[in-house]
C-alpha atoms as a PDB file:
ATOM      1  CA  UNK A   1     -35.098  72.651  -5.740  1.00  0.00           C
ATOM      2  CA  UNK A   2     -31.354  73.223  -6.547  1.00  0.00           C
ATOM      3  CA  UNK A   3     -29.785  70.416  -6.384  1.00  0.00           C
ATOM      4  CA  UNK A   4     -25.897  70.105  -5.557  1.00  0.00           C
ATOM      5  CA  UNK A   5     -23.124  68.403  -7.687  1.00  0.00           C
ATOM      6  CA  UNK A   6     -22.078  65.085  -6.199  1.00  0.00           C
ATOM      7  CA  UNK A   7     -18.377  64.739  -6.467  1.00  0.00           C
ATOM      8  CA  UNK A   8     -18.022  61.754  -5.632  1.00  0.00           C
ATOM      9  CA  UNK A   9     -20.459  60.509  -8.068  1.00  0.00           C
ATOM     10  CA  UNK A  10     -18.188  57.802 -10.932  1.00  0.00           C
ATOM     11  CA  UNK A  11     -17.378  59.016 -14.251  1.00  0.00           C
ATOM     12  CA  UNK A  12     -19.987  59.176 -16.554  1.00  0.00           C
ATOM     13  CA  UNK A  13     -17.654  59.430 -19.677  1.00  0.00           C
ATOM     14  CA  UNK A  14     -14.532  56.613 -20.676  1.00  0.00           C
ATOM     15  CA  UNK A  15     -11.330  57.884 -20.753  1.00  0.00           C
ATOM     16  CA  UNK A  16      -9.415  57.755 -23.818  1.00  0.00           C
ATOM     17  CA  UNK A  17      -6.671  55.341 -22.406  1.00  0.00           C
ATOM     18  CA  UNK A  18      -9.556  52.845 -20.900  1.00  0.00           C
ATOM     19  CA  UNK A  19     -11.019  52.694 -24.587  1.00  0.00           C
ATOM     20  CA  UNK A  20      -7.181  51.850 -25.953  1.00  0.00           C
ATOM     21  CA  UNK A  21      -6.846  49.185 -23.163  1.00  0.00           C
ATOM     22  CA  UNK A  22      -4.507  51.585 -20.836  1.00  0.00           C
ATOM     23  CA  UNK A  23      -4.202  52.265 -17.268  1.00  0.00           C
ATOM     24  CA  UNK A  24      -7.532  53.470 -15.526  1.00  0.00           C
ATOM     25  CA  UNK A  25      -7.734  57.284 -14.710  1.00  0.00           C
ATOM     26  CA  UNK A  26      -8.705  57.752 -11.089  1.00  0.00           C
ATOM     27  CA  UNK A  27     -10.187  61.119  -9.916  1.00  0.00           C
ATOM     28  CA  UNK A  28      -8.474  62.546  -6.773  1.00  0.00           C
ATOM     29  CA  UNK A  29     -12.080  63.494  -5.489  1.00  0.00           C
ATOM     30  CA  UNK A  30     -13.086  59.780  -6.158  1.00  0.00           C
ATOM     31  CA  UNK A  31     -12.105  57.667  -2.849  1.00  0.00           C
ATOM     32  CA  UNK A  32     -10.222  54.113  -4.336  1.00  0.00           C
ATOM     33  CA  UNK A  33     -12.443  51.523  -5.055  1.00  0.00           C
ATOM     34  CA  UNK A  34     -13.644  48.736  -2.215  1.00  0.00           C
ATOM     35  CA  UNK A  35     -14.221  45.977  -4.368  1.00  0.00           C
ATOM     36  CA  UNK A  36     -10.831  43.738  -4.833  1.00  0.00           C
ATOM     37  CA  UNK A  37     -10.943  41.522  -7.615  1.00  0.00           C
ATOM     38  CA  UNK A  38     -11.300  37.871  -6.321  1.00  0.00           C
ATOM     39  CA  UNK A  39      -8.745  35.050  -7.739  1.00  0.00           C
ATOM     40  CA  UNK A  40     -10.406  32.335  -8.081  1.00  0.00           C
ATOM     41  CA  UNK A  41      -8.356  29.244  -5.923  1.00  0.00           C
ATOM     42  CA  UNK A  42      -7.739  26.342  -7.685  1.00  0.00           C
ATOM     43  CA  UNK A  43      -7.351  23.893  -4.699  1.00  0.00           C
ATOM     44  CA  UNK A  44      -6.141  20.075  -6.034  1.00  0.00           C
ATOM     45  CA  UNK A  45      -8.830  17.892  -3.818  1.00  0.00           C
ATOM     46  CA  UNK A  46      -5.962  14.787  -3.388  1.00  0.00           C
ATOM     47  CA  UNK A  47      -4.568  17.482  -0.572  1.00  0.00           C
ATOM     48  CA  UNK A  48      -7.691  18.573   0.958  1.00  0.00           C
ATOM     49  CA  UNK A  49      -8.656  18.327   4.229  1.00  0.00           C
ATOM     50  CA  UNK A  50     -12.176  17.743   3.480  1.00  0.00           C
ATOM     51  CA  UNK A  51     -11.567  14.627   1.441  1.00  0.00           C
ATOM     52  CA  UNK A  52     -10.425  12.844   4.669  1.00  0.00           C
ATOM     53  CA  UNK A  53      -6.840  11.118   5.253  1.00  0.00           C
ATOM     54  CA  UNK A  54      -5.559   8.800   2.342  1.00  0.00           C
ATOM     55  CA  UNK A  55      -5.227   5.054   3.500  1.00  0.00           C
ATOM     56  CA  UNK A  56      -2.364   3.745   1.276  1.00  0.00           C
ATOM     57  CA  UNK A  57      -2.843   0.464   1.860  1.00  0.00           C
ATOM     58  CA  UNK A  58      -6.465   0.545   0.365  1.00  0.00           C
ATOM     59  CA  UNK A  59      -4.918   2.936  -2.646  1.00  0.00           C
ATOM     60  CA  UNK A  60      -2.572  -0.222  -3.466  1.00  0.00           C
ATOM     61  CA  UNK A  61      -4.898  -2.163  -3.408  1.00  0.00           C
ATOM     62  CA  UNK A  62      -7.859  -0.620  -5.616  1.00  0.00           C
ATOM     63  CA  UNK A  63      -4.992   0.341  -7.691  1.00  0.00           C
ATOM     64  CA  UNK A  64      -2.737  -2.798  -8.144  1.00  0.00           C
ATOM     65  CA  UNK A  65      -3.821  -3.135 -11.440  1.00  0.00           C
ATOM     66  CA  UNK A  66      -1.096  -0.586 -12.179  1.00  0.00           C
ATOM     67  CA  UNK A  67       2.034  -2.143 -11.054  1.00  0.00           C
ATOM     68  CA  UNK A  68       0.699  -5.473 -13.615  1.00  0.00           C
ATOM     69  CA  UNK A  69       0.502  -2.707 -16.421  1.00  0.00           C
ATOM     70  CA  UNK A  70       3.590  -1.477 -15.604  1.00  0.00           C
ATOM     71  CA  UNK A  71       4.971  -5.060 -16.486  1.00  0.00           C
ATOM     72  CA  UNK A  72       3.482  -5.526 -19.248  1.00  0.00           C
ATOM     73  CA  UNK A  73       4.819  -1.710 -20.713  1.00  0.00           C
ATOM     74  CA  UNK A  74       8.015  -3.195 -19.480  1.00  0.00           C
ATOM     75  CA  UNK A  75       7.710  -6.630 -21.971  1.00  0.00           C
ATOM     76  CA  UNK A  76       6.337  -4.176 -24.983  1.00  0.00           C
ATOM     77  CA  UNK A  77       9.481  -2.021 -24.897  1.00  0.00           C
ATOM     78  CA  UNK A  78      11.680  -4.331 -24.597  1.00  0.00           C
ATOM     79  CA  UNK A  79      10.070  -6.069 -27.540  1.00  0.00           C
ATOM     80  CA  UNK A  80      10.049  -2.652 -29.278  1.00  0.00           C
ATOM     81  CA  UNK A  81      13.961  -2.106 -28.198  1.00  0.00           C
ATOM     82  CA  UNK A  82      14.823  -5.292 -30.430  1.00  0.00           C
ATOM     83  CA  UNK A  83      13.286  -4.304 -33.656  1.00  0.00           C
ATOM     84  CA  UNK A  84      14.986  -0.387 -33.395  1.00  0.00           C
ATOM     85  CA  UNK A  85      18.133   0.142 -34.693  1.00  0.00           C
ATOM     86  CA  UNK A  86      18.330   3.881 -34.307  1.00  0.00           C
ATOM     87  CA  UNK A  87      20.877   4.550 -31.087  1.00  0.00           C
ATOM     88  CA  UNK A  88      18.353   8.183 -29.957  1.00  0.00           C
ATOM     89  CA  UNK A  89      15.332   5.693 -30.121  1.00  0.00           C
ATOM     90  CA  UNK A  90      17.013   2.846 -28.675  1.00  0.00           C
ATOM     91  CA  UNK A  91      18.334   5.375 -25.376  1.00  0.00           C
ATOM     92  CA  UNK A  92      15.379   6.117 -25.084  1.00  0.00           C
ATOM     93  CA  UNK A  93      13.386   3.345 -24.700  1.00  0.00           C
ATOM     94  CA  UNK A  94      16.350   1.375 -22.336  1.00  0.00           C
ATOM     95  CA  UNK A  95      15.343   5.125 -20.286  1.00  0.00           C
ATOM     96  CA  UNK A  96      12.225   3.936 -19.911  1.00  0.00           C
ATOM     97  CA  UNK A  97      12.643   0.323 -18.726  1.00  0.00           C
ATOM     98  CA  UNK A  98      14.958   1.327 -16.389  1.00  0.00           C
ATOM     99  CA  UNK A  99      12.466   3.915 -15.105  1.00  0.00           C
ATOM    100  CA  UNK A 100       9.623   1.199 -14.608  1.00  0.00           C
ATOM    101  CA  UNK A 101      11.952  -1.542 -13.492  1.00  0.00           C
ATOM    102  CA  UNK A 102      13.058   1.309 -10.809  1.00  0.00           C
ATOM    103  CA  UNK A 103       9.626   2.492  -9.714  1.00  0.00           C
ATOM    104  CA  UNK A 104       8.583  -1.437  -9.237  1.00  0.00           C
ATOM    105  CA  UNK A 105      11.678  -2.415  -7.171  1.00  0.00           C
ATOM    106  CA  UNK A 106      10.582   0.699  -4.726  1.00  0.00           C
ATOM    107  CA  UNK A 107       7.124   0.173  -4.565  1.00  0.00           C
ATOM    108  CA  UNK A 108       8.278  -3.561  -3.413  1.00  0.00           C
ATOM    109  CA  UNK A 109      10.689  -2.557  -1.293  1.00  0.00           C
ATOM    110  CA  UNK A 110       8.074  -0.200   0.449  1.00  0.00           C
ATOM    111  CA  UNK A 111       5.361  -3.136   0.889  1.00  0.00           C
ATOM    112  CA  UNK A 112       8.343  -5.324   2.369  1.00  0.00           C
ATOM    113  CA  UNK A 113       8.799  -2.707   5.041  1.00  0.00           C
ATOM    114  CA  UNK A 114       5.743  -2.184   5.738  1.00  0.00           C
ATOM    115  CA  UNK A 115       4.835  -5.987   6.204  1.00  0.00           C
ATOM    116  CA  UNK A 116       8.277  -5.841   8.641  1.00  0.00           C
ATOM    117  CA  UNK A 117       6.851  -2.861  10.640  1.00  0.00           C
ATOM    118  CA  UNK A 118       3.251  -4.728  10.798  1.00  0.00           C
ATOM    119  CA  UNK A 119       4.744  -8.042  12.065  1.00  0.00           C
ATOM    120  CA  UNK A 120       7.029  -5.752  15.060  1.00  0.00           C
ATOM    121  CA  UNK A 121       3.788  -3.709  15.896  1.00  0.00           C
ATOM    122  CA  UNK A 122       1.759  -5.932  17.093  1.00  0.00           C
ATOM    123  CA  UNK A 123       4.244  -6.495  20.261  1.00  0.00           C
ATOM    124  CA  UNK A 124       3.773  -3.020  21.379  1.00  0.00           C
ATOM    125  CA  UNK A 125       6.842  -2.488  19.291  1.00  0.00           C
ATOM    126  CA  UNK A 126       7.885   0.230  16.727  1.00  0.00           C
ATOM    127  CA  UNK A 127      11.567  -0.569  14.867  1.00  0.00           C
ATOM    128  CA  UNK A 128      13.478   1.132  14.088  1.00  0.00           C
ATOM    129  CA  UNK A 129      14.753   2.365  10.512  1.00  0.00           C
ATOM    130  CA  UNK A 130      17.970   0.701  11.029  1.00  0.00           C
ATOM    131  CA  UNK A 131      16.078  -2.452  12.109  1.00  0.00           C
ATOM    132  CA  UNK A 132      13.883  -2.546   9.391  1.00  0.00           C
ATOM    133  CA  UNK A 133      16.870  -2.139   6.728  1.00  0.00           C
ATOM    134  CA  UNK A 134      18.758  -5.027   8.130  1.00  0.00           C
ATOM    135  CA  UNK A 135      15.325  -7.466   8.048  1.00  0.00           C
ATOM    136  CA  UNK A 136      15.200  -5.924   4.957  1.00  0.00           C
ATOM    137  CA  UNK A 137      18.652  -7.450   3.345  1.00  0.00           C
ATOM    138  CA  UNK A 138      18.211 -10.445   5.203  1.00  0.00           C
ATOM    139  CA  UNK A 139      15.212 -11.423   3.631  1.00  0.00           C
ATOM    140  CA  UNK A 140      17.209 -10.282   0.429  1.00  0.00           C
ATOM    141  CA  UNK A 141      19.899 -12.605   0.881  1.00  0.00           C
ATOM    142  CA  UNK A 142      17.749 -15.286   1.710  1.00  0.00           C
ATOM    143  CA  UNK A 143      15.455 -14.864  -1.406  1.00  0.00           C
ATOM    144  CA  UNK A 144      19.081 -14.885  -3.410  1.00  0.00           C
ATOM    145  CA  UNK A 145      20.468 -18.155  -1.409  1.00  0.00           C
ATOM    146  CA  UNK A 146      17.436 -19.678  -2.109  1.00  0.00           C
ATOM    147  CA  UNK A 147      17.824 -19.044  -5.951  1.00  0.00           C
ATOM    148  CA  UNK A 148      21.528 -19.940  -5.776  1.00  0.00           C
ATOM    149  CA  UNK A 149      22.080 -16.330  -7.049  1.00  0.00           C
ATOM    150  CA  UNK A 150      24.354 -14.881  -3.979  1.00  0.00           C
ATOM    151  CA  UNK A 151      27.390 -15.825  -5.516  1.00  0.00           C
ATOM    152  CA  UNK A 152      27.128 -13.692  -8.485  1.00  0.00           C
ATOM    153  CA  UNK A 153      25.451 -11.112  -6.656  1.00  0.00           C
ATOM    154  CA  UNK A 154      28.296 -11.205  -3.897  1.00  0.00           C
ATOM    155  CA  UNK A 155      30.554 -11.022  -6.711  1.00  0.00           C
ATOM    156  CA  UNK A 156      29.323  -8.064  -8.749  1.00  0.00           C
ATOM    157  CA  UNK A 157      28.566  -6.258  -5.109  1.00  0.00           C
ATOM    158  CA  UNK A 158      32.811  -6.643  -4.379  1.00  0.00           C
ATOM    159  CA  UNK A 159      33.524  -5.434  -8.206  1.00  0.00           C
ATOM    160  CA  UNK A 160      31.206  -1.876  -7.467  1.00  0.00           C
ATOM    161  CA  UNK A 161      32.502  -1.357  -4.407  1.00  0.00           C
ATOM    162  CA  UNK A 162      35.792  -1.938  -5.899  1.00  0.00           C
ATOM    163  CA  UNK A 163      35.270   0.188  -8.987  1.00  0.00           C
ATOM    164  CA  UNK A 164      34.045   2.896  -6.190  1.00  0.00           C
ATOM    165  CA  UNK A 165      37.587   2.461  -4.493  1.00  0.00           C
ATOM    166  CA  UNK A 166      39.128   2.895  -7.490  1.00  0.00           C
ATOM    167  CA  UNK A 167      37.483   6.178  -8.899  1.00  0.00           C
ATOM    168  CA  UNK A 168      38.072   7.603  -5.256  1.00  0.00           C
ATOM    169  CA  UNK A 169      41.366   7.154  -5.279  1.00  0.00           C
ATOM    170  CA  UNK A 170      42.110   8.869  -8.814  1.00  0.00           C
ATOM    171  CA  UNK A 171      40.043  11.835  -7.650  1.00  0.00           C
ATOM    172  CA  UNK A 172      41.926  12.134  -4.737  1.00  0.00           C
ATOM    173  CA  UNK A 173      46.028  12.252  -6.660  1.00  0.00           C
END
């Protein structure tokens, strides 16, 4: 019973560099390996196709506690802002109203054009972005005319625009 030497049988012994943590020494009798190390996939489930489509509206709504938060954080820094004298702190916190104020005047104007693109849809109608933009600042100006604010805001609307003029016309001598 004489039994033949497998060569193709794995290394019984480690190699010094796979004891020091070094690069594995492969046999050129061996064939390569099969196995492939799997990666695990990390896979975020907000974008997953098996959590089914995301209905905004219904988001807003379970989540429109938020946007009342989001107030409120607006009143405590600007508390906050009064009481620091430091100008770093102070920057800082007028950052972060502005931030808020900003992501609350989009989320508004959002809902206002969706409300526009509801009332146009049930006609068998879909508007247009240009359409919607124009309902858009006509409700604005109403809203304003209605608070006898579209005089100032007409004003200060001229002096940007103006200011804009301006600064173009020193960048172009």
């Amino acid at each position: 019973m004489d039994q033949k030497k497998n060569n193709f049988a794995p290394l019984q012994r480690l190699s010094i560099q796979q004891k020091r943590g070094g690069p594995v020494v492969r046999d050129a009798r061996m064939p390569p390996s099969t196995q492939i190390a799997t990666k695990q996939d990390f896979r975020d489930p907000r974008f997953e196709a098996t959590s089914g489509e995301l209905n905004s509206e219904k988001f807003y709504k379970s989540y429109s506690f938020l946007q009342e938060q989001k107030q409120k954080e607006i009143q405590e820094v600007s508390k906050a802002l009064q009481t620091i004298k430091n100008p770093d702190e102070r920057s800082k916190l007028k950052s972060i109203i502005a931030t808020t104020k900003d992501q609350l005047k989009k989320r508004d104007l959002q809902t206002q054009k969706k409300n526009i693109q509801k009332k146009f849809q049930g006609k068998n109608f879909f508007p247009k972005k240009s359409l919607i933009k124009e309902t858009v600042l006509k409700e604005k100006f109403d809203q304003l005319e209605k608070g006898g604010k579209l005089d100032n805001f007409m004003a200060s609307k001229k002096k940007r625009i103006a200011d804009k003029l301006s600064y173009a016309q020193k960048k172009i001598k």
